[in-house]
C-alpha atoms as a PDB file:
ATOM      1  CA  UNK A   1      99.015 111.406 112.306  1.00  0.00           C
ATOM      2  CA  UNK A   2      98.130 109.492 115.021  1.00  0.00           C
ATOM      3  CA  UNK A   3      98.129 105.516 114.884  1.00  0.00           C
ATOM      4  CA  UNK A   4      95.837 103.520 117.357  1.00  0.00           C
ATOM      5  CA  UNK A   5      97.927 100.707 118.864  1.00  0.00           C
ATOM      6  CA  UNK A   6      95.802  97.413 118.086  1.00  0.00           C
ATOM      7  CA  UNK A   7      97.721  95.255 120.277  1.00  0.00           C
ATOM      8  CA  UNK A   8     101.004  94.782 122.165  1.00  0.00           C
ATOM      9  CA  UNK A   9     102.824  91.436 122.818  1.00  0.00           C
ATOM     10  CA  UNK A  10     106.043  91.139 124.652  1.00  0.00           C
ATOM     11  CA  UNK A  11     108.018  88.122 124.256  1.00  0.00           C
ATOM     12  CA  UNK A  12     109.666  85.247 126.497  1.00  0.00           C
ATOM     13  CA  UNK A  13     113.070  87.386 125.431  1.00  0.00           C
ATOM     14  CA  UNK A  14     111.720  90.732 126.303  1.00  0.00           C
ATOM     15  CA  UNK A  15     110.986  91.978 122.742  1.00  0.00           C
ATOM     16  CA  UNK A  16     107.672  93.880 122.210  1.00  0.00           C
ATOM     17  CA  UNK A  17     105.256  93.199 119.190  1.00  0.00           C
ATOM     18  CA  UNK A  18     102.962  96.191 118.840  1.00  0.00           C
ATOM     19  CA  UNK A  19     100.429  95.525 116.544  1.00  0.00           C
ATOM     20  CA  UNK A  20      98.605  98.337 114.152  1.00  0.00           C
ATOM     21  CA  UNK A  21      95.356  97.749 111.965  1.00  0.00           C
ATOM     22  CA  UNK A  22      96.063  98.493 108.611  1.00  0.00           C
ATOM     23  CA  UNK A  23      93.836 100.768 106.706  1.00  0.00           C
ATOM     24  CA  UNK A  24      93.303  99.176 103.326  1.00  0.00           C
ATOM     25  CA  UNK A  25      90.692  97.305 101.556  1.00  0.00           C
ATOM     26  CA  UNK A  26      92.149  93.651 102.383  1.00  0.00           C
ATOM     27  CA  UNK A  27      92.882  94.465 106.167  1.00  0.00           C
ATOM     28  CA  UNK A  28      88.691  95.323 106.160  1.00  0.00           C
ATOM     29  CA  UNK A  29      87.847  91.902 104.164  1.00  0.00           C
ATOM     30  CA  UNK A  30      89.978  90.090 106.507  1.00  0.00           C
ATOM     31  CA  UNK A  31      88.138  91.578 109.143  1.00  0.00           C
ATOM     32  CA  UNK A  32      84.711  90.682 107.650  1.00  0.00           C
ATOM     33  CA  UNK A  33      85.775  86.833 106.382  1.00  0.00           C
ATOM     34  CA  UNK A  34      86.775  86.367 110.159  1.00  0.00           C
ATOM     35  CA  UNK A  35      83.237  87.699 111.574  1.00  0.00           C
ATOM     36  CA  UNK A  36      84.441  91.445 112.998  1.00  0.00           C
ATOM     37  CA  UNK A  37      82.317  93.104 110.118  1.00  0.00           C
ATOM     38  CA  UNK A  38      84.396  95.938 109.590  1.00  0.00           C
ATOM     39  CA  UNK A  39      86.174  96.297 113.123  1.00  0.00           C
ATOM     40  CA  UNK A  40      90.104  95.908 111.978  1.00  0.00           C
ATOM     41  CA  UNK A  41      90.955  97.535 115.540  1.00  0.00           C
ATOM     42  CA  UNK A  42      89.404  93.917 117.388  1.00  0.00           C
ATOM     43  CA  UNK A  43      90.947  92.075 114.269  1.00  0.00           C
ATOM     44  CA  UNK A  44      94.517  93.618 115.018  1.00  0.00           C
ATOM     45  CA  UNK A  45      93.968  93.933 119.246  1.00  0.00           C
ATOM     46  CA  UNK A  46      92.906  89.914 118.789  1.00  0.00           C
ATOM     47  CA  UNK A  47      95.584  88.976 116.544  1.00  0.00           C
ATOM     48  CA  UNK A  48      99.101  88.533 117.598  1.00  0.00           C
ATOM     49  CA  UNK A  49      97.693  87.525 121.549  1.00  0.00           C
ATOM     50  CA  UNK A  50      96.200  84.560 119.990  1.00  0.00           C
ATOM     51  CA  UNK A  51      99.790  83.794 118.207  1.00  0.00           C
ATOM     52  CA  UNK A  52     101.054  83.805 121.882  1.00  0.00           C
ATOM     53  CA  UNK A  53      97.850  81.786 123.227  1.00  0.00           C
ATOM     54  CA  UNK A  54      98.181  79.266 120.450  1.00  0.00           C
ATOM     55  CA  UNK A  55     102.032  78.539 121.027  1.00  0.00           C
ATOM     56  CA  UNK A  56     101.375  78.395 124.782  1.00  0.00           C
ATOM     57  CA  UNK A  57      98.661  75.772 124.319  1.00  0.00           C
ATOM     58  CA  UNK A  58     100.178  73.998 121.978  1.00  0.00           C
ATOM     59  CA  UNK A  59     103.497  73.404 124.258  1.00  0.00           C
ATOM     60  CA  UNK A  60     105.429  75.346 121.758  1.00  0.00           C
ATOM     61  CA  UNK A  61     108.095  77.754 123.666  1.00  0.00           C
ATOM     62  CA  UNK A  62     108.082  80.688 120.920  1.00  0.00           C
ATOM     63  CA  UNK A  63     105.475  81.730 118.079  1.00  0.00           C
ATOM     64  CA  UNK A  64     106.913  81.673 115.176  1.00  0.00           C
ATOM     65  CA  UNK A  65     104.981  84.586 113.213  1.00  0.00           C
ATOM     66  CA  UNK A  66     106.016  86.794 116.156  1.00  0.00           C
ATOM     67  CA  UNK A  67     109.448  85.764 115.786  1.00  0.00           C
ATOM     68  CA  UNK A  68     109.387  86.826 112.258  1.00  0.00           C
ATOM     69  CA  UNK A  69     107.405  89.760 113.503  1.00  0.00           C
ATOM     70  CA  UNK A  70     110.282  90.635 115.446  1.00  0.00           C
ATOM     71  CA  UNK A  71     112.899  90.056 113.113  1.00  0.00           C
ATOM     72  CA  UNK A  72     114.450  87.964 115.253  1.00  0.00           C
ATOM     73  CA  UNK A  73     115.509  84.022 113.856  1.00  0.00           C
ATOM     74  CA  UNK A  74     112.636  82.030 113.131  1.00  0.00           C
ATOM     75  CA  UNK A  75     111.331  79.381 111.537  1.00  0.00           C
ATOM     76  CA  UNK A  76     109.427  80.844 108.003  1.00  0.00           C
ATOM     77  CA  UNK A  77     107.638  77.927 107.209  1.00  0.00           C
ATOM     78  CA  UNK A  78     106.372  77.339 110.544  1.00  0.00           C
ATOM     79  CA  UNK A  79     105.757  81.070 110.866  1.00  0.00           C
ATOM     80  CA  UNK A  80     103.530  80.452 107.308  1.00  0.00           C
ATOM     81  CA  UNK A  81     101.692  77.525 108.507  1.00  0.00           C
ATOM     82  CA  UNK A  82     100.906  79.703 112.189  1.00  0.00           C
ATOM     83  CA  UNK A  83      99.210  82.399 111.047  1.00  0.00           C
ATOM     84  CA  UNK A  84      96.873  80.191 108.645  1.00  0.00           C
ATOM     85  CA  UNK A  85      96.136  78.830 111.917  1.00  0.00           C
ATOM     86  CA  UNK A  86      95.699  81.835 114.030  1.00  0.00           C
ATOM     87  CA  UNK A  87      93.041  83.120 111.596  1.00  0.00           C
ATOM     88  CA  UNK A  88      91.574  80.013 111.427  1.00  0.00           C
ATOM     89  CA  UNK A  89      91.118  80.239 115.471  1.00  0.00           C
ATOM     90  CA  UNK A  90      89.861  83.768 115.123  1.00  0.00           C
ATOM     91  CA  UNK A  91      87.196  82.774 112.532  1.00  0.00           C
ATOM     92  CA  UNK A  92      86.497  80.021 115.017  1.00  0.00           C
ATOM     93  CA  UNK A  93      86.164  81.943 118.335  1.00  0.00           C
ATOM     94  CA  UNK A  94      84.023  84.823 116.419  1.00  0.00           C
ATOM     95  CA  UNK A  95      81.580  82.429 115.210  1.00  0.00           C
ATOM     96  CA  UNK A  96      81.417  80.651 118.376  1.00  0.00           C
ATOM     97  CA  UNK A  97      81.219  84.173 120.530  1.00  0.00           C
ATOM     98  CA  UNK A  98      84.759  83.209 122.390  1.00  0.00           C
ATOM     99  CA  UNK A  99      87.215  85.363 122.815  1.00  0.00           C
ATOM    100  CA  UNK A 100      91.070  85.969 123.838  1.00  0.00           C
ATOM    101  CA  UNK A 101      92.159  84.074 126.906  1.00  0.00           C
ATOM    102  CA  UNK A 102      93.227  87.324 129.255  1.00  0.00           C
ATOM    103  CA  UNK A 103      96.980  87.467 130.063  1.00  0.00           C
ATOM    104  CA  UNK A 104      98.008  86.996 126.143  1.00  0.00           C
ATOM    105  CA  UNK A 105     100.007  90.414 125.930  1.00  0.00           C
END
């Protein structure tokens, strides 16, 4: 079976995040609450960039969530309160007809 690769991050310590839309009923809602209608591969290819674009402009050395992600030692609770607000910036920039900064991966 062949997976499509969403989205691919690489971190300030060299680790790569590849990201992979998931194919169940949630993923698509999540998709539609956050205005892609039922595109989970813009969802997922969006997703962890933004984690990177929101720690970057936020002064913040490492995301959290990606972290995690990586299993490498994070902060949970910070990781928690990061990806509430890395939907809440997708919602946002869908409504708004933004998109990712370029240079996020």
């Amino acid at each position: 079976m062949l997976r499509m690769i969403g989205s691919r991050v690489v971190l300030p310590c060299g680790r790569a995040i590849v990201g992979y839309p998931h194919n169940t009923e949630e993923y698509r809602r999540t998709a539609r609450r956050l205005g892609y209608d039922d595109d989970v591969m813009a969802m997922c290819a969006d997703h962890d960039p933004l984690h990177q674009a929101l720690a970057r402009f936020l002064g913040i050395d490492d995301s959290q969530a990606l972290l995690e992600a990586a299993g490498l030692p994070c902060d949970h609770n910070i990781a928690l309160a990061e990806e509430d607000a890395v939907m809440a910036v997708q919602r946002y920039m869908r409504m708004a007809g933004g998109r990712v900064p370029p240079g996020q991966s």
